[in-house]
C-alpha atoms as a PDB file:
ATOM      1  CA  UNK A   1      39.829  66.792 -85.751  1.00  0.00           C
ATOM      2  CA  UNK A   2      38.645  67.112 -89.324  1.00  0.00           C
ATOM      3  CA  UNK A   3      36.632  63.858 -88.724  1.00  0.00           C
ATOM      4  CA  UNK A   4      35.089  65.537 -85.604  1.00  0.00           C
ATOM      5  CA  UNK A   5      34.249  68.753 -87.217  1.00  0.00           C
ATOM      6  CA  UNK A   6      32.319  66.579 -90.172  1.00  0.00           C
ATOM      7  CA  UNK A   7      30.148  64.337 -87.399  1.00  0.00           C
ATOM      8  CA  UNK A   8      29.310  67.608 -85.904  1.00  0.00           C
ATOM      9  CA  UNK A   9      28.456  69.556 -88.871  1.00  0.00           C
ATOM     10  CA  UNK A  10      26.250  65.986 -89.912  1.00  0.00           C
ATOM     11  CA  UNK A  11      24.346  65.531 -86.320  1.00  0.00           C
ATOM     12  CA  UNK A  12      23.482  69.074 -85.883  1.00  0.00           C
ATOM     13  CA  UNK A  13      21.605  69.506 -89.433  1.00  0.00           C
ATOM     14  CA  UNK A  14      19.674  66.432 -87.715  1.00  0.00           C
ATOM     15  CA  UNK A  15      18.993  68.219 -84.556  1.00  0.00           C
ATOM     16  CA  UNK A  16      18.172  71.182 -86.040  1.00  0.00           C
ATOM     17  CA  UNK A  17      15.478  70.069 -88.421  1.00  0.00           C
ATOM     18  CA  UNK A  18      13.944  67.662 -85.390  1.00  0.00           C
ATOM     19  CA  UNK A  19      13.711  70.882 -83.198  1.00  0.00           C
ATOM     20  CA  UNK A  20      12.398  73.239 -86.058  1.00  0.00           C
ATOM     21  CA  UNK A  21       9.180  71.113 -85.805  1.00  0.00           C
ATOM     22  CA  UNK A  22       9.058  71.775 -82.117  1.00  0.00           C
ATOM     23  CA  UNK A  23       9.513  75.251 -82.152  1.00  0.00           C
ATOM     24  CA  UNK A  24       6.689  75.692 -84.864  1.00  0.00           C
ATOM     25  CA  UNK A  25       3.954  74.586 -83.105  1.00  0.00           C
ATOM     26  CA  UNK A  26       4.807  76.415 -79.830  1.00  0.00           C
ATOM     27  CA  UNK A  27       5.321  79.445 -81.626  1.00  0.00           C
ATOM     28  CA  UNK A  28       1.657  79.291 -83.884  1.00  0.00           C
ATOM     29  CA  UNK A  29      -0.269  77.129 -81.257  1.00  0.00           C
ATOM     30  CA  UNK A  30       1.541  78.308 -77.957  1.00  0.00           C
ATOM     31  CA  UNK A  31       1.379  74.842 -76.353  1.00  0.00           C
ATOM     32  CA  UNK A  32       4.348  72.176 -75.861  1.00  0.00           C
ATOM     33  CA  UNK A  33       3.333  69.368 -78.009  1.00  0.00           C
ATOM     34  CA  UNK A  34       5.067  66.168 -75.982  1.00  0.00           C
ATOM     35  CA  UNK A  35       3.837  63.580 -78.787  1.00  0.00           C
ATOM     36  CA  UNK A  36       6.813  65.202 -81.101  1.00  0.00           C
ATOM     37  CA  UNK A  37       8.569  62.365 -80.490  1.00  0.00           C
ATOM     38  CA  UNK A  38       6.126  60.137 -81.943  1.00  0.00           C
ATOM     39  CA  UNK A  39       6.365  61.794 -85.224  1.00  0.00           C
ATOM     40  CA  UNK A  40      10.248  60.302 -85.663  1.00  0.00           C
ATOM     41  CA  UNK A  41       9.307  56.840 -83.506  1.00  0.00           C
ATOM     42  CA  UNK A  42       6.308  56.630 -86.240  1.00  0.00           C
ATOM     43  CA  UNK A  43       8.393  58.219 -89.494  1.00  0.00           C
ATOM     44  CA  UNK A  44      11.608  55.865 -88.626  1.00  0.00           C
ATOM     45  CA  UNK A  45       8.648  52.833 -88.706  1.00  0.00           C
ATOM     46  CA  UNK A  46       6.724  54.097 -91.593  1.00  0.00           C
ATOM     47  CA  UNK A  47      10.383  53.765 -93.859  1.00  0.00           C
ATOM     48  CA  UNK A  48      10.854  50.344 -92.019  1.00  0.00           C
ATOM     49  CA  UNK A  49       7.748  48.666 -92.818  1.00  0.00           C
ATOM     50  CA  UNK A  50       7.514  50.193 -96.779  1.00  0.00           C
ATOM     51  CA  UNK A  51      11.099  50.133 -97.491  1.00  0.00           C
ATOM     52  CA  UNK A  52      12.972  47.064 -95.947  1.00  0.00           C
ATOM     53  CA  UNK A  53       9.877  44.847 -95.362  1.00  0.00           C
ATOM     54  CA  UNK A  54       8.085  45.300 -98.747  1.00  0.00           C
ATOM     55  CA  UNK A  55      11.284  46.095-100.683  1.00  0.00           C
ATOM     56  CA  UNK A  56       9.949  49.723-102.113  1.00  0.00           C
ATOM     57  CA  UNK A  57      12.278  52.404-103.184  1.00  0.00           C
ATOM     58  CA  UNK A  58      14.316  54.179-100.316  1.00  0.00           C
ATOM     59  CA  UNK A  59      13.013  57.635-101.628  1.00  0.00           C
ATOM     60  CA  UNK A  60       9.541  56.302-101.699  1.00  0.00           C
ATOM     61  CA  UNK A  61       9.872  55.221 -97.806  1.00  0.00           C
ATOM     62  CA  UNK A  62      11.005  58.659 -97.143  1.00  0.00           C
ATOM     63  CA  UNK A  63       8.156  60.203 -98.527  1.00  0.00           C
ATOM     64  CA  UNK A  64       5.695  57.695 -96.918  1.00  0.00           C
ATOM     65  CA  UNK A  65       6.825  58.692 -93.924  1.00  0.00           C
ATOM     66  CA  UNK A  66       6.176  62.114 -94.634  1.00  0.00           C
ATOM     67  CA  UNK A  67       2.447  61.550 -95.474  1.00  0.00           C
ATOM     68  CA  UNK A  68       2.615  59.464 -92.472  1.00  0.00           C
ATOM     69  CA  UNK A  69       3.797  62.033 -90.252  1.00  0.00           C
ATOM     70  CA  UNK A  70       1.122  64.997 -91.780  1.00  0.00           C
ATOM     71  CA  UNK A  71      -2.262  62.466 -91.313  1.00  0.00           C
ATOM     72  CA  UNK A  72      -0.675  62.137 -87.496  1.00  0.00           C
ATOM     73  CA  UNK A  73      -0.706  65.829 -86.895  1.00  0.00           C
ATOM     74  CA  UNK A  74      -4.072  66.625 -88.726  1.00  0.00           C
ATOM     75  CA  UNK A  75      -6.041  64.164 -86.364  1.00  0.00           C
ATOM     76  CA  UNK A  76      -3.900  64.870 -83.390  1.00  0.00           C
ATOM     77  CA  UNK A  77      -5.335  68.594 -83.823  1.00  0.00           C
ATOM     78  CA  UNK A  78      -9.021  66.875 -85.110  1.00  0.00           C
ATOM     79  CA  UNK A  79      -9.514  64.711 -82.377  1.00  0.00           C
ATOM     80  CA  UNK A  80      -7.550  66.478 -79.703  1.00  0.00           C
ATOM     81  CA  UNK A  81      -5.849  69.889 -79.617  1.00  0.00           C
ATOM     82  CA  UNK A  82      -8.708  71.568 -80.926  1.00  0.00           C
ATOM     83  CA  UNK A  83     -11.642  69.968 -78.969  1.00  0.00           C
ATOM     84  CA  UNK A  84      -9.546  71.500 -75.558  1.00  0.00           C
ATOM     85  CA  UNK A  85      -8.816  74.477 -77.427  1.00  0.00           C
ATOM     86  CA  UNK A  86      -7.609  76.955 -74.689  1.00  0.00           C
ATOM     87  CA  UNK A  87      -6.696  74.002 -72.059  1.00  0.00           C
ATOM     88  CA  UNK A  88      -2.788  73.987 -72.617  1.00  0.00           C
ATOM     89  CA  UNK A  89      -2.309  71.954 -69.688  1.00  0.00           C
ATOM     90  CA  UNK A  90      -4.398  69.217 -70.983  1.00  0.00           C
ATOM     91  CA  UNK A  91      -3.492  68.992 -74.530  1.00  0.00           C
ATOM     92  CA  UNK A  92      -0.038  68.387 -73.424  1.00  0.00           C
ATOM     93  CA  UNK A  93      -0.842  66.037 -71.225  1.00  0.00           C
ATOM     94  CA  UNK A  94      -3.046  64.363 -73.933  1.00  0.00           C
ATOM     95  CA  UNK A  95      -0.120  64.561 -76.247  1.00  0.00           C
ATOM     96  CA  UNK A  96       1.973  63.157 -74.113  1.00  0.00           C
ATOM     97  CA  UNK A  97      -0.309  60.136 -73.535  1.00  0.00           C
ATOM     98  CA  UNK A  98      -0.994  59.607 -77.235  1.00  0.00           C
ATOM     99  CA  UNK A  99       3.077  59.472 -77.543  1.00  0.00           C
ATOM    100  CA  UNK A 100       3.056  56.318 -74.891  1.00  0.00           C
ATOM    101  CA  UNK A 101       0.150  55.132 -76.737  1.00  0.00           C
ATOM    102  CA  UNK A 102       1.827  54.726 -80.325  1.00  0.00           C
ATOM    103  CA  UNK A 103       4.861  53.613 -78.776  1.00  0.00           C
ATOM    104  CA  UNK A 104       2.807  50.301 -77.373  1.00  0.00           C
ATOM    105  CA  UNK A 105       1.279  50.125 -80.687  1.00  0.00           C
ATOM    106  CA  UNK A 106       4.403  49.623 -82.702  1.00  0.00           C
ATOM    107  CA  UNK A 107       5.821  46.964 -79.896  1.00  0.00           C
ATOM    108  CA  UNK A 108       2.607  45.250 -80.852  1.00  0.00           C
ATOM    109  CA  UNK A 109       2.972  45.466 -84.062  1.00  0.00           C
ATOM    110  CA  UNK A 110       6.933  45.424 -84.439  1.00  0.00           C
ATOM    111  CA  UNK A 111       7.779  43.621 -81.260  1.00  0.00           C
ATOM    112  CA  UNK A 112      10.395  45.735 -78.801  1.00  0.00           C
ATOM    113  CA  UNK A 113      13.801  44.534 -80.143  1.00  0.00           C
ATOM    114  CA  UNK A 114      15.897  47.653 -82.048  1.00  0.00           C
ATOM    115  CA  UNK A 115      16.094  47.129 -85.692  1.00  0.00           C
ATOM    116  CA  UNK A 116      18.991  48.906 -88.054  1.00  0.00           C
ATOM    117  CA  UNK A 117      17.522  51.009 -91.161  1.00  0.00           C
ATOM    118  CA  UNK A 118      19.703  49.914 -93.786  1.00  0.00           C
ATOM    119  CA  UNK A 119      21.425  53.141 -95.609  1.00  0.00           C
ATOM    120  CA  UNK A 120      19.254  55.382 -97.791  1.00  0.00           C
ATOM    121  CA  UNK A 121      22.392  56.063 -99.729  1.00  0.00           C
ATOM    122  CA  UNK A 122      25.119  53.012 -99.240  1.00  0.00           C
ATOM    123  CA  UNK A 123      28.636  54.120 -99.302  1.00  0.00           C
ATOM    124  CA  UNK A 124      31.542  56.031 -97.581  1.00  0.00           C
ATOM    125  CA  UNK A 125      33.750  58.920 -98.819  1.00  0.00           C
ATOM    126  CA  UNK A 126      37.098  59.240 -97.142  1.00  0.00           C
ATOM    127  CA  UNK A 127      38.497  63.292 -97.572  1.00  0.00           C
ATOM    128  CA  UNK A 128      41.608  63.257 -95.375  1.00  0.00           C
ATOM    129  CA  UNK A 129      41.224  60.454 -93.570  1.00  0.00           C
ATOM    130  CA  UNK A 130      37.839  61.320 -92.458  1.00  0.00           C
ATOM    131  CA  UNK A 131      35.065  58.891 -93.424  1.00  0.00           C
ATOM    132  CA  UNK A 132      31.612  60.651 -94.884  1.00  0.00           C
ATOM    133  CA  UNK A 133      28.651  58.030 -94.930  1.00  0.00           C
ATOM    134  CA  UNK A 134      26.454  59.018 -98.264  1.00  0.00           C
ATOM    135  CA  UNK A 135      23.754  58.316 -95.964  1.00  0.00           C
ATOM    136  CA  UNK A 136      24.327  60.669 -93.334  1.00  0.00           C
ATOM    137  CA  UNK A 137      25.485  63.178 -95.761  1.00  0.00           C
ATOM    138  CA  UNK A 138      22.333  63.187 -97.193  1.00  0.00           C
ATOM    139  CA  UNK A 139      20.245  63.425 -94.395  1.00  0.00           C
ATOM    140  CA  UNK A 140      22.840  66.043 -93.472  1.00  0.00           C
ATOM    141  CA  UNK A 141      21.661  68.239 -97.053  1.00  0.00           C
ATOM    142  CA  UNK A 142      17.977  67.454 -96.991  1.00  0.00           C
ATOM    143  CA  UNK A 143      17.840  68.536 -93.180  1.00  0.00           C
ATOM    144  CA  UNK A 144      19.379  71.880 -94.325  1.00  0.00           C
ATOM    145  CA  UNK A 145      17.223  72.161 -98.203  1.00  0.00           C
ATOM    146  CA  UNK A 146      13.984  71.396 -95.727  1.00  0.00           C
ATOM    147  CA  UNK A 147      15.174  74.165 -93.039  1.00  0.00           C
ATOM    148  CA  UNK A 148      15.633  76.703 -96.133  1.00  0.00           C
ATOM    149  CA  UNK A 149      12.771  75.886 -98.100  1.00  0.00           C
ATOM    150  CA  UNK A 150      10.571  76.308 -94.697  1.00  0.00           C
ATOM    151  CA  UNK A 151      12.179  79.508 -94.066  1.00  0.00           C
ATOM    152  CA  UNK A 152      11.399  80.776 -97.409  1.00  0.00           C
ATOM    153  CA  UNK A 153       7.933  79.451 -97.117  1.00  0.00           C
ATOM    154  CA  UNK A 154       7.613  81.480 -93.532  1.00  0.00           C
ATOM    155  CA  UNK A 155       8.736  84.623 -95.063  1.00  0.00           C
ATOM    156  CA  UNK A 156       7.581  84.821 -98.788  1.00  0.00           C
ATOM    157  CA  UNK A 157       3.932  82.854 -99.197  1.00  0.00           C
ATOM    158  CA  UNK A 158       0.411  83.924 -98.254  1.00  0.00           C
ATOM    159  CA  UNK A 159       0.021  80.774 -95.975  1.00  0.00           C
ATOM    160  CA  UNK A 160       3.651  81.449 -94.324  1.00  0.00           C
ATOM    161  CA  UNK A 161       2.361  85.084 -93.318  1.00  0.00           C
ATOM    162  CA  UNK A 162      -0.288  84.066 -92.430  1.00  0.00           C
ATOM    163  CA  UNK A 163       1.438  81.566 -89.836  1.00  0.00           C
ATOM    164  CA  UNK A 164       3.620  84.569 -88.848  1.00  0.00           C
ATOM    165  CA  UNK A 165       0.161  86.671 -87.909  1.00  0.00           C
ATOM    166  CA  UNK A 166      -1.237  84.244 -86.012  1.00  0.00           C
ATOM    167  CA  UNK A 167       1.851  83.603 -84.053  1.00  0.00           C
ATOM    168  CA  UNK A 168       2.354  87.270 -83.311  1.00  0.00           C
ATOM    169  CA  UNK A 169      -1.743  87.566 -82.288  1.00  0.00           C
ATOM    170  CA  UNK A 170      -4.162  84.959 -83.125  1.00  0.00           C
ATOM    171  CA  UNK A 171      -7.310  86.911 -82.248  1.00  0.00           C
ATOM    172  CA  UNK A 172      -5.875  90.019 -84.195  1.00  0.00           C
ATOM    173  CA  UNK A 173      -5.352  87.806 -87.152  1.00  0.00           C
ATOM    174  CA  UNK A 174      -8.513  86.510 -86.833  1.00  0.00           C
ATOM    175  CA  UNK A 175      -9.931  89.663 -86.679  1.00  0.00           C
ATOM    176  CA  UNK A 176      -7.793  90.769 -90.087  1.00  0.00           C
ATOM    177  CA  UNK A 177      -9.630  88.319 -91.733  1.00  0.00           C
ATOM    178  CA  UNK A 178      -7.148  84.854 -91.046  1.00  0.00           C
ATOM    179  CA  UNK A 179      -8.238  81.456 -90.003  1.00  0.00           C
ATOM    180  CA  UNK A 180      -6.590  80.676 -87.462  1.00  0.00           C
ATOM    181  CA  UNK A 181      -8.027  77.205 -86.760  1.00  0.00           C
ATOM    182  CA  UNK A 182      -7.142  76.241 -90.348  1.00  0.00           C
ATOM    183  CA  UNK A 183      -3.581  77.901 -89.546  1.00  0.00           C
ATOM    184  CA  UNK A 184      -3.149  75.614 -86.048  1.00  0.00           C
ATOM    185  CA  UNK A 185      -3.936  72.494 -88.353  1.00  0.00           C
ATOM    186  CA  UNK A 186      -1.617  73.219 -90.982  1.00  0.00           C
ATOM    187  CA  UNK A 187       0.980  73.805 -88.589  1.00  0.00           C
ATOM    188  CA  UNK A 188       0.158  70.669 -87.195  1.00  0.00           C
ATOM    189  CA  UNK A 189       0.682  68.982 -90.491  1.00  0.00           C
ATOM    190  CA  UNK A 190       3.944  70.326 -91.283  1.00  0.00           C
ATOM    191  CA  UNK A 191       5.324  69.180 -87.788  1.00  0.00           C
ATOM    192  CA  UNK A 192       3.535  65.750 -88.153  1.00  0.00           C
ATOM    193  CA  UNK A 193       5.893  66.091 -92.144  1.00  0.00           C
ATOM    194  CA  UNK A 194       9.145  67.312 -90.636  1.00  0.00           C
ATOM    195  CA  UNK A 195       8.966  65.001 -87.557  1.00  0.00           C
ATOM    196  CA  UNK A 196       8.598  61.906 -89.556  1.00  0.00           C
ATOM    197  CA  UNK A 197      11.168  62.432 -92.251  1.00  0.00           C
ATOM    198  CA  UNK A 198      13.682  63.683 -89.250  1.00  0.00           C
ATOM    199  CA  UNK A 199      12.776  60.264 -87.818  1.00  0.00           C
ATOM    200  CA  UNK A 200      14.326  58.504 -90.771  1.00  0.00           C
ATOM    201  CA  UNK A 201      17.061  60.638 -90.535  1.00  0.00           C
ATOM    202  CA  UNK A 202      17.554  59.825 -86.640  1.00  0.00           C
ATOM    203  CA  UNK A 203      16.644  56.409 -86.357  1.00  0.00           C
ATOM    204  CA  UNK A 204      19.355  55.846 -90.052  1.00  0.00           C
ATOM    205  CA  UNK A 205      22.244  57.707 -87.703  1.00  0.00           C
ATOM    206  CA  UNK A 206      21.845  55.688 -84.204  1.00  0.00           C
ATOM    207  CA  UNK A 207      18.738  52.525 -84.294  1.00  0.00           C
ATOM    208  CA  UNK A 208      15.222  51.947 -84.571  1.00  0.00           C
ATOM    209  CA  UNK A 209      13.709  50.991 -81.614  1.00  0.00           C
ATOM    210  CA  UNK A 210       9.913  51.356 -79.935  1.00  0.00           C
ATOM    211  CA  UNK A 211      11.649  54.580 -77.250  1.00  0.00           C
ATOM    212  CA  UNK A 212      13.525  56.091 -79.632  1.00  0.00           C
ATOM    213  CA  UNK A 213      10.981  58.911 -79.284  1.00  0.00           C
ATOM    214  CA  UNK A 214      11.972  59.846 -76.271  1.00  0.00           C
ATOM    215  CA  UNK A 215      15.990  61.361 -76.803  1.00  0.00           C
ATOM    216  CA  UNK A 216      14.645  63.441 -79.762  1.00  0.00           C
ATOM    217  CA  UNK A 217      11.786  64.777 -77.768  1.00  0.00           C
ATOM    218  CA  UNK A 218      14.290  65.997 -75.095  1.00  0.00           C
ATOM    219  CA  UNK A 219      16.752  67.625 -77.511  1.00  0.00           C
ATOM    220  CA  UNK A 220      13.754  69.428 -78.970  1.00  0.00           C
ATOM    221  CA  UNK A 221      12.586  70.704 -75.819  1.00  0.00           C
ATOM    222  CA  UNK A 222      16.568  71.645 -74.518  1.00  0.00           C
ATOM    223  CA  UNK A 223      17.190  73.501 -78.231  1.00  0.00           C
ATOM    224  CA  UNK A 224      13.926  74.957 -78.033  1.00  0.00           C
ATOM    225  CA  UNK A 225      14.242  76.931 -74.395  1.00  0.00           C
ATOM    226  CA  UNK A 226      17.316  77.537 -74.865  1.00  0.00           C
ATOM    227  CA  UNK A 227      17.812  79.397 -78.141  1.00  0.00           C
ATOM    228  CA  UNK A 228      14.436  81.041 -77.551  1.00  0.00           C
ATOM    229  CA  UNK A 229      11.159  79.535 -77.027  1.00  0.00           C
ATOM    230  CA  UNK A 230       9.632  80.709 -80.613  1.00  0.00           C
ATOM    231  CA  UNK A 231      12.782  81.459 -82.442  1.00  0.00           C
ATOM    232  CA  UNK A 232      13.583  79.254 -84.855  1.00  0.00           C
ATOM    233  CA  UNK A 233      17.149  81.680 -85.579  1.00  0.00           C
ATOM    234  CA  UNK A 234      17.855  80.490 -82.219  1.00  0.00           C
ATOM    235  CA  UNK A 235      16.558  77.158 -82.354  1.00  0.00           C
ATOM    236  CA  UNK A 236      19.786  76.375 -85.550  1.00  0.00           C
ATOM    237  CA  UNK A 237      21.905  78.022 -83.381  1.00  0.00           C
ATOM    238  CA  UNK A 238      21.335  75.888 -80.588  1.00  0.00           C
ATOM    239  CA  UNK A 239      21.033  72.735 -82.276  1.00  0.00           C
ATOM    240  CA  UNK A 240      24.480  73.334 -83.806  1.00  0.00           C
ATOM    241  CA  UNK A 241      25.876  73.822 -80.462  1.00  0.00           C
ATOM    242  CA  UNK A 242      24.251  70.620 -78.975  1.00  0.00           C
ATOM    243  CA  UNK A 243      25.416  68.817 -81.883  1.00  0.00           C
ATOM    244  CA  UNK A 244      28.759  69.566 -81.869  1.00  0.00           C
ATOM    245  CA  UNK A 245      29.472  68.934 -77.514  1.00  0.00           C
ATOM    246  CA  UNK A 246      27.728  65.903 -78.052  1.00  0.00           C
ATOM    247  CA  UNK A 247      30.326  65.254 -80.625  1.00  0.00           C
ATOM    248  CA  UNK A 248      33.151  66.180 -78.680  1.00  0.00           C
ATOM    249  CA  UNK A 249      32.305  64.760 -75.416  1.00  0.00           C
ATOM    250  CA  UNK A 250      32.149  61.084 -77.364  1.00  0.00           C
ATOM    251  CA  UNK A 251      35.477  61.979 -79.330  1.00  0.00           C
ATOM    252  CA  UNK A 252      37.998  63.642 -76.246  1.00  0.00           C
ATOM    253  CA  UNK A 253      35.962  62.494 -73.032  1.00  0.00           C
ATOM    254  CA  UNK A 254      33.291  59.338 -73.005  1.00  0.00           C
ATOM    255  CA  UNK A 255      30.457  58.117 -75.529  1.00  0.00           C
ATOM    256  CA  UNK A 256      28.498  57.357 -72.241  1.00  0.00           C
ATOM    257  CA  UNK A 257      28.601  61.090 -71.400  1.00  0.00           C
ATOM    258  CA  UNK A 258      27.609  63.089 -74.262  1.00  0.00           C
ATOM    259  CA  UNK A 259      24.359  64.009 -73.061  1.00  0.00           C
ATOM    260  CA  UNK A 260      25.441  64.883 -69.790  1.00  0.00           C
ATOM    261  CA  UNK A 261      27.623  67.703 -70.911  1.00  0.00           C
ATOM    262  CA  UNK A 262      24.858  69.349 -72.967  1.00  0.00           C
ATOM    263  CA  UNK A 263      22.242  68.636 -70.044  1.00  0.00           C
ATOM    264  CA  UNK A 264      24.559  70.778 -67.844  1.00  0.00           C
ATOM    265  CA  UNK A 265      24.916  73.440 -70.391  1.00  0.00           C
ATOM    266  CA  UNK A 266      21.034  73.807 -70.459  1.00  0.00           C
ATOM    267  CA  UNK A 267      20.818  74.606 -66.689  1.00  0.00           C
ATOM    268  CA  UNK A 268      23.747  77.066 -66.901  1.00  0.00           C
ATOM    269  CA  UNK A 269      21.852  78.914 -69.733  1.00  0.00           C
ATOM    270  CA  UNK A 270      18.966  78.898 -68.570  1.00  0.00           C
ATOM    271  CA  UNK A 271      19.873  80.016 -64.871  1.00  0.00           C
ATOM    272  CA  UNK A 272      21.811  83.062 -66.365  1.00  0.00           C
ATOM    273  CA  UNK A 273      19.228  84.103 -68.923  1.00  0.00           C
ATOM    274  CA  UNK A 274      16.039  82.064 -68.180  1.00  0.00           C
ATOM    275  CA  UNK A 275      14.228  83.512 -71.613  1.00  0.00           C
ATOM    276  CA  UNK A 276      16.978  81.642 -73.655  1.00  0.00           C
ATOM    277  CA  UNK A 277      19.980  83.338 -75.827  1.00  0.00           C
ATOM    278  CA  UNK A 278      17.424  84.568 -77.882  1.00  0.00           C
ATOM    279  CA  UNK A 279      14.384  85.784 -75.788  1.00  0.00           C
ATOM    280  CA  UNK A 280      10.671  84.985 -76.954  1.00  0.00           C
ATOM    281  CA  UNK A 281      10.308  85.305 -80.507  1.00  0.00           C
ATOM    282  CA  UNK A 282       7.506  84.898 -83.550  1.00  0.00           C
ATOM    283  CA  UNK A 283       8.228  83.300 -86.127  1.00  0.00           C
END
């Protein structure tokens, strides 16, 4: 049980950082960006390529990723968010298409077999018979630092109020005096940042392979609706409970059918309280 408990506790810091960046652009730019995915598929590559390819430091893959991830989101907003600024439909469909798009790059590039990242931090710690991975422990504590430093940053900087103005009313903000185009694009960037380095994280706990975009895009979009569409309270709530039924279904039931479990509880939420547990939120 104890080892169950610790998985659970691990995987949900993951899902909760991977849907943060979800949440945050829905709740600034009020559109579904369906190229999330691509930040992880193209963070988990980025830490590939620089750190078990051309043998840099582990730390210095992570943060290459990271820069990786931001440049993605500035020219995804550049070239296409804001030239259909006020065409939701069509940016997500755009997104959505860019997402395919990278994924045939890196089978070009990478070929389509799935690779393993090798630890960031080798080792295992046994406390009761449970093993601890360093590895996923750490992506377990720098999931949770990045969730509390970002929540800080919402509530206690210029820029972060600034994001919470526009996402209550961008033309009010705009009228108080806020940019809210150069708002969108820094929102942007930090998703593009917190994508990438969660793809590290992801791609380090299961493989790296060219669709690997695709499962964290989904549990983004299930934690998202269903703690709140704009609440990012709700969206670590969430993510905590998908992490840990996941984790019990593959302990007690089947491997095979941990998403199903979590798929079902979606409906079930969302049919008795189709706003989510939380209702709409800013940030």
């Amino acid at each position: 049980m104890l080892q169950v408990l610790i998985q659970g506790l691990l995987l949900s810091g993951l899902y909760a950082l991977i849907a943060v960046g979800f949440t945050l652009i829905f709740s600034v730019g009020r559109v579904l960006n369906l190229a999330y995915g691509a930040y992880l598929l193209i963070g988990g590559y980025t830490y590939f390529y620089f750190s078990q390819q051309l043998g840099l430091p582990k730390f210095a893959g992570v943060a290459l990723a990271g820069i990786i991830g931001c440049a993605l989101g500035i020219l995804k907003f550049q070239l296409i968010v804001r030239p259909l600024k006020g065409n939701h439909v069509a940016i997500e469909i755009s997104t959505l298409i860019l997402a395919v798009f990278l994924q045939s790059v890196v089978i070009f590039v990478f070929g389509d077999s799935s690779k393993i990242l090798l630890p960031i931090i080798p080792g295992v710690e046994r406390v009761a018979g449970a093993a601890i991975p360093f590895s996923n422990l750490f992506a377990a504590i720098a999931s949770w630092v990045i969730l509390i430093s970002l929540w800080l940053f919402v509530r206690s900087t210029h820029m972060g109020r600034a994001m919470q103005a526009v996402s209550m009313d961008a033309k009010g903000a705009a009228i108080s005096g806020v940019d809210a185009t150069k708002i969108n694009m820094f929102t942007w960037a930090l998703s593009g940042t917190l994508g990438a380095i969660a793809g590290v994280f992801f791609a380090s706990y299961t493989q790296l392979y060219p669709g690997m975009w695709v499962a964290p895009l989904i549990i983004a979009v299930a934690v998202v609706i269903v703690g709140g569409i704009g609440s990012i309270i709700g969206t670590l709530i969430v993510a905590h409970i998908v992490g840990f039924l996941e984790i019990l279904t593959s302990a007690y039931i089947a491997p095979e059918l941990r998403g199903v479990f979590t798929m079902l509880l979606i409906i079930v939420i969302l049919v008795w309280r189709p706003s989510g547990l939380f209702g709409r939120e800013e940030l």
